[in-house]
Structures are given as C-alpha cells and as structure tokens.
N, C-alpha and C. Protein backbone atom coordinates (compact mmCIF):
# COMPACT_ATOMS: atom_id res chain seq x y z
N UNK A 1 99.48 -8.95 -23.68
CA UNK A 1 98.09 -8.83 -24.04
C UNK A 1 97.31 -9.89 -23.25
N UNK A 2 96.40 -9.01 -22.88
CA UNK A 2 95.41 -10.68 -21.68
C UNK A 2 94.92 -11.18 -22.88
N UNK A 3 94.18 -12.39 -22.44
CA UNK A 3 93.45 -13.47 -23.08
C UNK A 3 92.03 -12.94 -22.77
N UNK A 4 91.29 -13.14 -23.71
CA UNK A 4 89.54 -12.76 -23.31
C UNK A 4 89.09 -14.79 -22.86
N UNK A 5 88.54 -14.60 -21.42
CA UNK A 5 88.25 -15.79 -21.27
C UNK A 5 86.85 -15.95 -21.70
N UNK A 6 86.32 -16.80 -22.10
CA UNK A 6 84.76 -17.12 -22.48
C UNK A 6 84.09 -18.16 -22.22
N UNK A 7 83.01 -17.97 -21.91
CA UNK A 7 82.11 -19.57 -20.95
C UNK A 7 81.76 -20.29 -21.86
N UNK A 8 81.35 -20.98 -21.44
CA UNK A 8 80.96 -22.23 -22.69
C UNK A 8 80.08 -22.16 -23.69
N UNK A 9 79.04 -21.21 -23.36
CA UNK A 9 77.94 -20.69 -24.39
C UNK A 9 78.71 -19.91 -25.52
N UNK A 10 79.56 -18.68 -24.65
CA UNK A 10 80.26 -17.91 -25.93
C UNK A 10 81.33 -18.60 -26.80
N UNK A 11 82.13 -20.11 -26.20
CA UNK A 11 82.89 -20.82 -26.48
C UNK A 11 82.23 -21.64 -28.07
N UNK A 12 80.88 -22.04 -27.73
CA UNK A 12 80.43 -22.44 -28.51
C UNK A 12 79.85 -21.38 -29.96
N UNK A 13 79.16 -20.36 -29.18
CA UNK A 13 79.15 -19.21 -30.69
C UNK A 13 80.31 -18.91 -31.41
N UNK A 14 81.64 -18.79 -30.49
CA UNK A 14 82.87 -18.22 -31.38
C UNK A 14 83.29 -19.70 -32.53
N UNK A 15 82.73 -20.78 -31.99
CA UNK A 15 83.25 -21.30 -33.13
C UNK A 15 82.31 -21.42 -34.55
N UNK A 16 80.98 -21.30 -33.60
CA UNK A 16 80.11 -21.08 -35.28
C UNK A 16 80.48 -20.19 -36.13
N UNK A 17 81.31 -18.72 -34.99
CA UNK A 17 81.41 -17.37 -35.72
C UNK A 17 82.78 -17.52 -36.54
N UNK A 18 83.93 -18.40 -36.34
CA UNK A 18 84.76 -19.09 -37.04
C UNK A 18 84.69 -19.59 -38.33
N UNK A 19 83.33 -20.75 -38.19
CA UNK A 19 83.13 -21.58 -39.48
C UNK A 19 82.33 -20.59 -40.19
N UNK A 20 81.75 -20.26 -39.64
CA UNK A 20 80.95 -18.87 -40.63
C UNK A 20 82.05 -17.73 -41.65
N UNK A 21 82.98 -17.22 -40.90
CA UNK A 21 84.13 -16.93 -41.35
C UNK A 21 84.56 -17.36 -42.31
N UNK A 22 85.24 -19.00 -42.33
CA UNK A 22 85.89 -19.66 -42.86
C UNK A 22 85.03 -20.00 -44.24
N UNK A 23 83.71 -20.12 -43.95
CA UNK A 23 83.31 -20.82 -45.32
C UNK A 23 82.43 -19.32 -45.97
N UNK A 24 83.04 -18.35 -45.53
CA UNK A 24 82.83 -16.79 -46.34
C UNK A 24 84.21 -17.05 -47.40
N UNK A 25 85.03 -17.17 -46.35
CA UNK A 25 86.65 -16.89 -47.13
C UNK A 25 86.69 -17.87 -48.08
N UNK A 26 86.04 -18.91 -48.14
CA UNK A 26 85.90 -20.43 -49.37
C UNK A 26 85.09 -20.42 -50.08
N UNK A 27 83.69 -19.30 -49.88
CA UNK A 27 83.21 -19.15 -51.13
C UNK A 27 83.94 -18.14 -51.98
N UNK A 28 85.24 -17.08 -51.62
CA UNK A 28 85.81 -16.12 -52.73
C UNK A 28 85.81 -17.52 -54.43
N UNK A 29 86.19 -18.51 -54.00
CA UNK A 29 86.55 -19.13 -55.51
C UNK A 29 85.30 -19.24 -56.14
N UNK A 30 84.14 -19.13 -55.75
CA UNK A 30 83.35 -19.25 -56.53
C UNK A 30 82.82 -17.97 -57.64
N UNK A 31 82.82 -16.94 -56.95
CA UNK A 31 82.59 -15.83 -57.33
C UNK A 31 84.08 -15.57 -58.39
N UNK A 32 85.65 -15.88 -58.03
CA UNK A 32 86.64 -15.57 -58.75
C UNK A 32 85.87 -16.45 -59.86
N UNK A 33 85.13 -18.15 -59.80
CA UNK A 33 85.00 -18.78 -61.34
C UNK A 33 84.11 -17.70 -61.63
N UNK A 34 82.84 -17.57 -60.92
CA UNK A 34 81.97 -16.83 -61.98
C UNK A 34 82.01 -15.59 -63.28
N UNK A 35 83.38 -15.12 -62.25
CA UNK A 35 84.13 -13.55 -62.82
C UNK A 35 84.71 -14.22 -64.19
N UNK A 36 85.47 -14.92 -63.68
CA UNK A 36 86.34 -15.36 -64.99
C UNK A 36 85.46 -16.00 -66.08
N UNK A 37 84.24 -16.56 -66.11
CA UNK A 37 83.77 -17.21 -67.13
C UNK A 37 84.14 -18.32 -67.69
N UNK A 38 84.36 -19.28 -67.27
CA UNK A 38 85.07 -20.42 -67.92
C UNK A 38 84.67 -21.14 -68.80
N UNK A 39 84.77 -22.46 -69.23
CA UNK A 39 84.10 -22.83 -70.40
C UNK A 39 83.80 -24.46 -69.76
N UNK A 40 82.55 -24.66 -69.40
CA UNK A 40 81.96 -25.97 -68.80
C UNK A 40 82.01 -26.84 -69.65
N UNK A 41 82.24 -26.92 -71.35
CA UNK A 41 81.52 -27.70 -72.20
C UNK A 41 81.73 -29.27 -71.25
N UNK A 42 82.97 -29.74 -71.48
CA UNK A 42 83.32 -31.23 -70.77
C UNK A 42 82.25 -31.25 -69.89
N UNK A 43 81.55 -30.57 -69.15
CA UNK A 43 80.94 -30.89 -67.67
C UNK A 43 79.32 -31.18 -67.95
N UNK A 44 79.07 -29.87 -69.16
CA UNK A 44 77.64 -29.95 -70.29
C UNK A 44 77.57 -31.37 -70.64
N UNK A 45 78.62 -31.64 -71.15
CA UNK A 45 78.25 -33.02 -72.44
C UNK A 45 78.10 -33.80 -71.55
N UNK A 46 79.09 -34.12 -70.34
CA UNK A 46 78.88 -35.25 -69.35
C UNK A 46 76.87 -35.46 -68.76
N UNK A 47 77.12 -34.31 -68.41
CA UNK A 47 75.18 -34.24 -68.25
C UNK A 47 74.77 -34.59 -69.06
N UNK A 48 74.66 -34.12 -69.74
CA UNK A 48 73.53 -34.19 -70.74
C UNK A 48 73.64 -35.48 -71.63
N UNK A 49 75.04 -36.33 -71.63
CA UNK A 49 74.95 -38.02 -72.23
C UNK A 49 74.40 -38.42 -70.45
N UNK A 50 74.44 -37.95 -69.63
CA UNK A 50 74.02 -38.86 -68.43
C UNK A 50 72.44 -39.01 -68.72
N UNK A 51 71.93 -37.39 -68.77
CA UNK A 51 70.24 -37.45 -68.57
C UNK A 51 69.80 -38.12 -70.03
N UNK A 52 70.42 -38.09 -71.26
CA UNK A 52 69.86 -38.74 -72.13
C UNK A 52 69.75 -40.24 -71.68
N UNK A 53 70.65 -40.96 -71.45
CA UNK A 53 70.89 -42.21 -71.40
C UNK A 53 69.71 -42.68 -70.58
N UNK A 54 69.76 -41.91 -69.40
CA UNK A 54 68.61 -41.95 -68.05
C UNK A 54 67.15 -42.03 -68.37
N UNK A 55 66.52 -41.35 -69.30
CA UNK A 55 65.60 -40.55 -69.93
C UNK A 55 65.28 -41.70 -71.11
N UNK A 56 66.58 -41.70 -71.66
CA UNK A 56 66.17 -43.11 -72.59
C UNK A 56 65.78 -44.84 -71.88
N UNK A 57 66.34 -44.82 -71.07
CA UNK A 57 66.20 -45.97 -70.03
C UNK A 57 64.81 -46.00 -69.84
N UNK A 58 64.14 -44.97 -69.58
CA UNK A 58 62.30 -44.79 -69.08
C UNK A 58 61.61 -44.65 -69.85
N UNK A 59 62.50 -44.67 -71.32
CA UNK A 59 60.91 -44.80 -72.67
C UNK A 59 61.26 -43.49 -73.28
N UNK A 60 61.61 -42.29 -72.54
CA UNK A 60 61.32 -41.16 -73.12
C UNK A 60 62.46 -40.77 -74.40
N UNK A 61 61.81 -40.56 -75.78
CA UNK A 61 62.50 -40.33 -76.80
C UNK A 61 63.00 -39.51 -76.75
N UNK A 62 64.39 -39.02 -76.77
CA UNK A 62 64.79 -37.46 -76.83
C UNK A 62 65.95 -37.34 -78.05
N UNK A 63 66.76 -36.49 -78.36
CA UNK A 63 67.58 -36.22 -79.38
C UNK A 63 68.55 -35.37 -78.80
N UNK A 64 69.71 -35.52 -79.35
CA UNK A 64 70.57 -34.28 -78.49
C UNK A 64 70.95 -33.37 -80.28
N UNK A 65 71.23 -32.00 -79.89
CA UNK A 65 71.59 -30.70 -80.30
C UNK A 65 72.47 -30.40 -79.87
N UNK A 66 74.12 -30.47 -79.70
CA UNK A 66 74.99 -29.65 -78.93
C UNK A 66 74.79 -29.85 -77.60
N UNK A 67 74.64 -28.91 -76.38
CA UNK A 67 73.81 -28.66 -75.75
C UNK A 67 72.32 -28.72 -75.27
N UNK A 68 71.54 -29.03 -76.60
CA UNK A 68 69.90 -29.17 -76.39
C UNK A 68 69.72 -30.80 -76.42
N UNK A 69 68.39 -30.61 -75.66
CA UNK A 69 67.85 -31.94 -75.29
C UNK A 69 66.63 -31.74 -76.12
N UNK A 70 66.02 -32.47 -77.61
CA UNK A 70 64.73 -32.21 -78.15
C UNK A 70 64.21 -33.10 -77.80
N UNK A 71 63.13 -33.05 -77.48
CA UNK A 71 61.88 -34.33 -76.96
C UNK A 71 60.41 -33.51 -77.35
N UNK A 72 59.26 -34.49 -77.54
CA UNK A 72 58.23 -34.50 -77.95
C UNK A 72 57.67 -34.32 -76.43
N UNK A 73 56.58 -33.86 -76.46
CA UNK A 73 56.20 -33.43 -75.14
C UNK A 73 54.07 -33.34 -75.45
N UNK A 74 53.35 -33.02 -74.77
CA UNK A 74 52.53 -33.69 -74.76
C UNK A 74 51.50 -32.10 -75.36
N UNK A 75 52.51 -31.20 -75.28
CA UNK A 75 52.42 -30.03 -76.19
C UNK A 75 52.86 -29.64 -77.81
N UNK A 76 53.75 -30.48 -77.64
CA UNK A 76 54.95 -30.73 -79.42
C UNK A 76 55.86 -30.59 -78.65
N UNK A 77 56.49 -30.34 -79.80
CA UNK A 77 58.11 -30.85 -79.82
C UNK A 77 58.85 -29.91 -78.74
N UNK A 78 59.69 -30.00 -77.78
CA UNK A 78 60.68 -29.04 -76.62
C UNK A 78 61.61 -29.12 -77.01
N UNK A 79 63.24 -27.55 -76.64
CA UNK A 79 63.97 -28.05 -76.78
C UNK A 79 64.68 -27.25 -75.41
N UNK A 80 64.90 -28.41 -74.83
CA UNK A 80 65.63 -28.15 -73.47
C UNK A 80 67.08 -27.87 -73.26
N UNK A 81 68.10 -27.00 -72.82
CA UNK A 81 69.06 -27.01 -72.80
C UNK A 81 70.20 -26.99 -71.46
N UNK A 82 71.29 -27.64 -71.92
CA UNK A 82 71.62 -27.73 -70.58
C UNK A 82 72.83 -26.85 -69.97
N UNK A 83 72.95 -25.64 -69.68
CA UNK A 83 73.63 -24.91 -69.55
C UNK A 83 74.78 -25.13 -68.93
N UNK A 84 75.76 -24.05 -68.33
CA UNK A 84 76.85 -24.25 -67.55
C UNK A 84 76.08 -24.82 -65.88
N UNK A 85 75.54 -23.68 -66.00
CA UNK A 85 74.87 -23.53 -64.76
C UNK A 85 73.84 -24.86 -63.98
N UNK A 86 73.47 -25.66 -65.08
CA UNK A 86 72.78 -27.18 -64.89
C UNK A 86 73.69 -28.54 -64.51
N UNK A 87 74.91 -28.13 -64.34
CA UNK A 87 75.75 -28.86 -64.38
C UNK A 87 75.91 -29.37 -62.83
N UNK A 88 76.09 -28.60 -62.16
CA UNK A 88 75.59 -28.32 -60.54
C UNK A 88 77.05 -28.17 -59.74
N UNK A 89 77.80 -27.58 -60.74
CA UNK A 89 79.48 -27.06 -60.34
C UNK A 89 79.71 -26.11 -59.12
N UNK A 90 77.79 -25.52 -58.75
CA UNK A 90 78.21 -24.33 -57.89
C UNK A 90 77.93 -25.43 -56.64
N UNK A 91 76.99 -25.91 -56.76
CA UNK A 91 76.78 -27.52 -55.70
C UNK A 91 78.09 -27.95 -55.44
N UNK A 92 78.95 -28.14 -56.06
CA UNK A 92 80.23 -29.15 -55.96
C UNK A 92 80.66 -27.92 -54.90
N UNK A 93 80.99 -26.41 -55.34
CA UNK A 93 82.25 -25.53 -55.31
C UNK A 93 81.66 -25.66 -53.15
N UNK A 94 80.17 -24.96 -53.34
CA UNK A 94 79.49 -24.80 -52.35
C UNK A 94 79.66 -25.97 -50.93
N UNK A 95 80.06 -27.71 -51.65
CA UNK A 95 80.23 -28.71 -50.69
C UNK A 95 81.36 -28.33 -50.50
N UNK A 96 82.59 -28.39 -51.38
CA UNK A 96 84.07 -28.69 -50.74
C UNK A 96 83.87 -27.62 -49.43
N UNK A 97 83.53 -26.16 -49.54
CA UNK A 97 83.80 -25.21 -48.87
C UNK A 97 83.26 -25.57 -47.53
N UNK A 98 81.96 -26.16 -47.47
CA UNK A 98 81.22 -26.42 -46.38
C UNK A 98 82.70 -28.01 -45.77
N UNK A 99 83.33 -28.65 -46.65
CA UNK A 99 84.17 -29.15 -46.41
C UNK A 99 85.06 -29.00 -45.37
N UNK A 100 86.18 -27.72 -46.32
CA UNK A 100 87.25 -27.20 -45.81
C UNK A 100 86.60 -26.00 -44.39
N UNK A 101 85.93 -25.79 -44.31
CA UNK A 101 85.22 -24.91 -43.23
C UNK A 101 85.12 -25.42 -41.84
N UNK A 102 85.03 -26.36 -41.47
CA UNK A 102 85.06 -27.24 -40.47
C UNK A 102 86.20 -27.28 -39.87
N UNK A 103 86.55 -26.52 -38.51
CA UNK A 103 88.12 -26.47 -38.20
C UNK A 103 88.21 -28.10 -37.64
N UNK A 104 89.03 -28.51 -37.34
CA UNK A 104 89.68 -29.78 -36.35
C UNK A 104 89.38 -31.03 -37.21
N UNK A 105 89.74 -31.00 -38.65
CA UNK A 105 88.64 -32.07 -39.57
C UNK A 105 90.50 -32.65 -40.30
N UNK A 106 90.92 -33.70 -39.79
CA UNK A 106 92.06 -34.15 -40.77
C UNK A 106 91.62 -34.00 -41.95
N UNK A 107 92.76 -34.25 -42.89
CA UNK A 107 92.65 -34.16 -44.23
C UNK A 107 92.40 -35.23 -44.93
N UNK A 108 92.62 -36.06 -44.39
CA UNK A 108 91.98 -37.30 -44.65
C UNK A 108 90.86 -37.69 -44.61
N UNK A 109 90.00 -37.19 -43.68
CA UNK A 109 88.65 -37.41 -44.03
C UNK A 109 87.95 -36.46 -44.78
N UNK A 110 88.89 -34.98 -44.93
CA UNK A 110 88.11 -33.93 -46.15
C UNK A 110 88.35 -34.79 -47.27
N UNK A 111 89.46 -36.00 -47.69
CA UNK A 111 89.78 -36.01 -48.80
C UNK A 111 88.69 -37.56 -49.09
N UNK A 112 87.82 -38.30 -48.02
CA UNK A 112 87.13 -39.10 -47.78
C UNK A 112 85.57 -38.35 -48.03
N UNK A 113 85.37 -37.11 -47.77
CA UNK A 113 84.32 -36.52 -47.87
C UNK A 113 83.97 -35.99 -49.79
N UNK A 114 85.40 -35.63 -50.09
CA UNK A 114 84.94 -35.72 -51.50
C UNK A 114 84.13 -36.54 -52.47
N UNK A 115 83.87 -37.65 -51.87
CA UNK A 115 82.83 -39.09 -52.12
C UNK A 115 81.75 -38.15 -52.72
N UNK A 116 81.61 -37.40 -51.94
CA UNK A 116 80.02 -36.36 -52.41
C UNK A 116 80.05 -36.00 -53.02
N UNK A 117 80.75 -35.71 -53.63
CA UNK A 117 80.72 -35.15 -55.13
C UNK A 117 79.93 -35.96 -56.34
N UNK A 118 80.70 -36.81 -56.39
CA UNK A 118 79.52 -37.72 -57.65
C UNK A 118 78.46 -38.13 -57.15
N UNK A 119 78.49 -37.96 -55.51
CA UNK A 119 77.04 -38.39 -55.06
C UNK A 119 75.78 -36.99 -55.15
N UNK A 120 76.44 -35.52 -55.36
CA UNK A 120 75.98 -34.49 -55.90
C UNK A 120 75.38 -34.45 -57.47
N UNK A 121 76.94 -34.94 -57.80
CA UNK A 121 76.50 -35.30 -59.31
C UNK A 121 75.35 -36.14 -60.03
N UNK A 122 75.07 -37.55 -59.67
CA UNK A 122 74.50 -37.94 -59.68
C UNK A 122 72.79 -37.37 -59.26
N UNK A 123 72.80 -36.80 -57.94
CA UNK A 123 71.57 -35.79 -58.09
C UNK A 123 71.25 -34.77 -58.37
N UNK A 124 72.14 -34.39 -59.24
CA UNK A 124 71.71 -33.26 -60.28
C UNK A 124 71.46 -34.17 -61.47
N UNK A 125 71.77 -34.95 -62.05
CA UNK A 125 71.53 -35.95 -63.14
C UNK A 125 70.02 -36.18 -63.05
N UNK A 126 69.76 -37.12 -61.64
CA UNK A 126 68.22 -37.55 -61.80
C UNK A 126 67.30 -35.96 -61.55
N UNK A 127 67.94 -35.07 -61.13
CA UNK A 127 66.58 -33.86 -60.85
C UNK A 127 66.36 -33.31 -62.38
N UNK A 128 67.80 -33.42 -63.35
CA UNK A 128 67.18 -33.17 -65.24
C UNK A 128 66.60 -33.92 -65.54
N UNK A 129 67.09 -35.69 -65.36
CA UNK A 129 66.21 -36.31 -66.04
C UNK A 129 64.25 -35.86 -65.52
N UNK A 130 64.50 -36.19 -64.27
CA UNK A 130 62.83 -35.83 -63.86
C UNK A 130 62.69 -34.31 -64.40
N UNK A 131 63.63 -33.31 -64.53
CA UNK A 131 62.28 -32.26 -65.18
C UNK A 131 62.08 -32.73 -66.87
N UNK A 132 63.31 -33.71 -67.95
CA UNK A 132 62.66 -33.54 -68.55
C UNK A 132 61.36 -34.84 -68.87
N UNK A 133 61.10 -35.60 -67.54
CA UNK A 133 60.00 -36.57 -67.82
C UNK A 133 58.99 -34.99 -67.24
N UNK A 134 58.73 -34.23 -66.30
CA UNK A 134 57.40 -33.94 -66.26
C UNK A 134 57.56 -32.75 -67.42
N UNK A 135 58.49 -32.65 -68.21
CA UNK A 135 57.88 -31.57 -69.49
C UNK A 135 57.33 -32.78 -70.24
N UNK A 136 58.15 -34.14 -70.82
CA UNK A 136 57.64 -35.00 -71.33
C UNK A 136 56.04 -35.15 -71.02
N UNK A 137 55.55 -35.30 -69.97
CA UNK A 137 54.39 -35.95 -69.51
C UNK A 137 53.21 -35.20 -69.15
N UNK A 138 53.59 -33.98 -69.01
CA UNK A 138 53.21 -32.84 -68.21
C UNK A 138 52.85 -31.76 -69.29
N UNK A 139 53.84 -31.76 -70.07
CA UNK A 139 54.22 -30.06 -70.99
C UNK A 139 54.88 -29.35 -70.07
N UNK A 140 55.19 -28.07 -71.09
CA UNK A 140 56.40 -27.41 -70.69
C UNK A 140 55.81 -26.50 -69.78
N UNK A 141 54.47 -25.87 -69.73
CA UNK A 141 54.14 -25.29 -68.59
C UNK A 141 54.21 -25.44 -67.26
N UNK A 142 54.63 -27.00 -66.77
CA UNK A 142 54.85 -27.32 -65.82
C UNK A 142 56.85 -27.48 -65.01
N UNK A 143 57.55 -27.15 -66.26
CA UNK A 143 59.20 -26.98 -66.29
C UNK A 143 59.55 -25.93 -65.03
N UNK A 144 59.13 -24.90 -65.37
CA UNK A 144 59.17 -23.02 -64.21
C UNK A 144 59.36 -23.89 -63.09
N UNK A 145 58.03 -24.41 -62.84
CA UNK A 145 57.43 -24.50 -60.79
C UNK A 145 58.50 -25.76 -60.44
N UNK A 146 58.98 -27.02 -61.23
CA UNK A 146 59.74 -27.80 -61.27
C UNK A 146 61.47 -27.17 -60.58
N UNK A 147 61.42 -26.34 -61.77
CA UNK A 147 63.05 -25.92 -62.12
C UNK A 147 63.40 -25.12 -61.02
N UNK A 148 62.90 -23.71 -61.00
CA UNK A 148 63.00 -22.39 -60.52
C UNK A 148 62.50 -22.84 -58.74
N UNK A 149 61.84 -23.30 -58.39
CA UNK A 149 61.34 -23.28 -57.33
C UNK A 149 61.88 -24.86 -56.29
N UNK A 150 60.91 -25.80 -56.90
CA UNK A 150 61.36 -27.51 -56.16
C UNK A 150 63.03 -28.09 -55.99
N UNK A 151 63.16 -27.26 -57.58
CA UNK A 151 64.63 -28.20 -57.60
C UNK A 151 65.67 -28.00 -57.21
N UNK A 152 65.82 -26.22 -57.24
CA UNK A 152 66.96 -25.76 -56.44
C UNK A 152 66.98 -25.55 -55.05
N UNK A 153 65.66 -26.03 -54.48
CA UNK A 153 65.60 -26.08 -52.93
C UNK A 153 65.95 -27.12 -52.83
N UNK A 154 65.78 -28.35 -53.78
CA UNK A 154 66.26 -29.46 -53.90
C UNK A 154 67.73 -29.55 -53.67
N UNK A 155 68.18 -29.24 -54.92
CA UNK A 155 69.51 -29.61 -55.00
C UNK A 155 70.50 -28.79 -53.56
N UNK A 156 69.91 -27.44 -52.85
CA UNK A 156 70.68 -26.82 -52.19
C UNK A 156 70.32 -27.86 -50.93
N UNK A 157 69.44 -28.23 -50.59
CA UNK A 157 69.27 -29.57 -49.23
C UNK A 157 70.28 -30.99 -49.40
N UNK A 158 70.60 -31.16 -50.95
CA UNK A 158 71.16 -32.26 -51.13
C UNK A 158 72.22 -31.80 -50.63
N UNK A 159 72.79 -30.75 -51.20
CA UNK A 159 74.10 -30.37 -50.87
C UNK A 159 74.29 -30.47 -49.18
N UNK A 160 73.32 -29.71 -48.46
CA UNK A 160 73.74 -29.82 -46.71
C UNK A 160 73.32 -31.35 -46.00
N UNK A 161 72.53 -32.06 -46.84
CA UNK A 161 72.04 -33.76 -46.17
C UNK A 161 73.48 -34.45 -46.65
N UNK A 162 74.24 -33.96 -47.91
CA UNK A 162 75.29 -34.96 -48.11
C UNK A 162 76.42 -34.17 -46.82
N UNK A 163 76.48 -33.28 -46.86
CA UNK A 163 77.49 -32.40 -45.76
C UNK A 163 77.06 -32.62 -44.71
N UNK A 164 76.10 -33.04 -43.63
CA UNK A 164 75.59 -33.20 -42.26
C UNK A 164 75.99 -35.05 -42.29
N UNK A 165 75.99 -35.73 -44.03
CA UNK A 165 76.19 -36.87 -43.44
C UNK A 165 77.71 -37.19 -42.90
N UNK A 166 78.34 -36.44 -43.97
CA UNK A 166 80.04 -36.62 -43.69
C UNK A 166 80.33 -35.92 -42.78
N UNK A 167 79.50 -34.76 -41.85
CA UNK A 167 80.02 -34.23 -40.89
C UNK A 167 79.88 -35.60 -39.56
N UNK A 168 78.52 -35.81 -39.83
CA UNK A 168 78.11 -36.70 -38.24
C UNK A 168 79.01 -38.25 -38.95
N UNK A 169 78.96 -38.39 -39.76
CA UNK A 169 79.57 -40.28 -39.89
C UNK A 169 80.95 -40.27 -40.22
N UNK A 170 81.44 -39.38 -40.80
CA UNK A 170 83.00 -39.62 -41.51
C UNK A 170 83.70 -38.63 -40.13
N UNK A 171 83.25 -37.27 -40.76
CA UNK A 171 84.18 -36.30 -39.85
C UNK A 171 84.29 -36.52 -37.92
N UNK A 172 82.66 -37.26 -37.92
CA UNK A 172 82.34 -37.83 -36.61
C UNK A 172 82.59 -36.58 -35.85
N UNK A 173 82.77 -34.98 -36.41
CA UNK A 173 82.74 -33.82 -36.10
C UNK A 173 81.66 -33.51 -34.57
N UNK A 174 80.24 -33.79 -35.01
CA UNK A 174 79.21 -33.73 -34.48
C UNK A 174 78.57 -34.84 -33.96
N UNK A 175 77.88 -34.95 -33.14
CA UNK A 175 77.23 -36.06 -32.95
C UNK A 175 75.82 -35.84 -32.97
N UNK A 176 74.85 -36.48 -34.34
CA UNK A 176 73.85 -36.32 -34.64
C UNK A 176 72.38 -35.56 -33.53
N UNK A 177 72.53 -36.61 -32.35
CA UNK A 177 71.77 -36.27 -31.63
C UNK A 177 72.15 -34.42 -31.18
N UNK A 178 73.09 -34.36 -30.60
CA UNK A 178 73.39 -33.03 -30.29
C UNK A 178 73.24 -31.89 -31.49
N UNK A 179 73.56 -32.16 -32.83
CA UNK A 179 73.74 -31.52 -34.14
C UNK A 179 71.65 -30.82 -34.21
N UNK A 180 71.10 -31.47 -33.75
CA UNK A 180 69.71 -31.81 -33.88
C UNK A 180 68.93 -30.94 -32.93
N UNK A 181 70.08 -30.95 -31.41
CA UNK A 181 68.91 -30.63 -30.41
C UNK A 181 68.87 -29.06 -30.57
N UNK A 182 70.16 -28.46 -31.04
CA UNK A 182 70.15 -27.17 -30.80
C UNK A 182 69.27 -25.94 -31.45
C-alpha cells in the first residue's frame, strides 16, 4: 500500500483533523454519564458548603435546605438550588478530554494538567457565589441573564483559558505566539 505524502499545510490540518477525532471519541463518557444518571449528591453538598461559606464571608445571609440555598433578596425571600448540573462535572469531564486529546503529550504532564480541575472547581464556586450576591442585591429578575447567558460562556472559556494554559506552559505542546497567529 503507498503512503499518501502531504505538505506541510495538509500535515498540519491532519493533525487538527486527529485531535478533533480524538476529543469526539473522549466526549462518548460524557454522554455514557448523562445516560446512566448518576447520583452527584457528594459533589452538590461540596458546592453548595463552598458557596455558602463564600457568600457568608461577604455579609450575605443565606440558609441551606438539602440542596437549596434560602436568602433574602431585595424582592423577599429566594430559594436557589444547586443541582447536579451546577456542580460543573461536565467542565471537569469536557477538560480531561481536551486533556487526553492532544497526541505527543506524556502522561506525566496529562497527570500535571489535572491541577485544573480544582482550579475549574473553584470557578464554578465563585460564578454561584456571584449569582447568588446579584439575586441578593439585584433580585431574582436579574439570576436568567447572569446564569443562562454570562456564566456558561463563562465557565465554557474557563474551561479552554485553563486548557490553552497547560497546553502552552506545562504540555509546552504549542508555543503561545504561534497558537495565536493562526
């Protein structure tokens, strides 16, 4: 069988068309958790003692419910809850993959890149606590444009600024300037 030779331009698409590949085949686990349904509570409570604690740190009175966050709000009383889905597990599932996707990457520095994770974690923590200071401060009419719109553009940029950092500084994969020009 010949070899297909390819110039450097197509050299360079086949490997995007690779990692593109690769981090198709690494999101299947996410979709297998979603199927299966699992049970987050451990991952709930962890949030939600994080954003209380956080929330309490800045004045703001809140109460926990199980799952719910009650706070007084500048409308009455809210009760916020913090789902599976607030937890930011699809953030985590979404980094490793962008992780493992990267051909020529020892394992040692995928296993150095996991750092991001609580550094994910952590910004999903402060993006609850801040929505529930602007329901606090704001009212709840202002939660939607926060939640639905700012935050998950939010949190999905955190996810690729923490992955572009471990690609260009740890994986030393890329080199920023070049990562940039294209």
């Amino acid at each position: 069988m010949a070899r297909i030779r390819l110039n450097q331009e197509q050299g360079r698409l086949w490997v995007v068309v690779k990692f593109l590949l690769r981090l198709t085949a690494l999101s299947l686990p996410l979709y297998i958790v979603l199927w299966a349904n699992p049970s987050f509570d451990f991952i709930q409570y962890a949030v939600r003692d994080s954003v209380l604690s956080l929330t309490q740190a800045v004045g703001i009175d809140a109460e926990v419910d199980g799952f719910d966050l009650k706070l007084g709000t500048v409308d009455g009383a809210v009760t916020l809850n913090i789902a599976a889905d607030c937890t930011g597990w699809k953030s985590a599932v979404a980094y490793v993959a962008l992780l493992l996707a990267v051909p020529g990457i020892s394992n040692r520095k995928r296993l150095i890149g996991l750092a991001g994770i609580p550094i994910l974690y952590a910004v999903n923590v402060l993006r609850i606590a801040f929505l529930v200071w602007v329901v606090n401060v704001m009212g709840f009419g202002y939660f939607r444009i926060f939640h639905e719109y700012l935050w998950k553009l939010g949190l999905s940029l955190a996810v690729l600024l923490v992955w572009y950092v471990w690609l260009t500084k740890i994986a030393d994969r890329i080199k920023p300037e070049k990562f940039i020009s294209y």
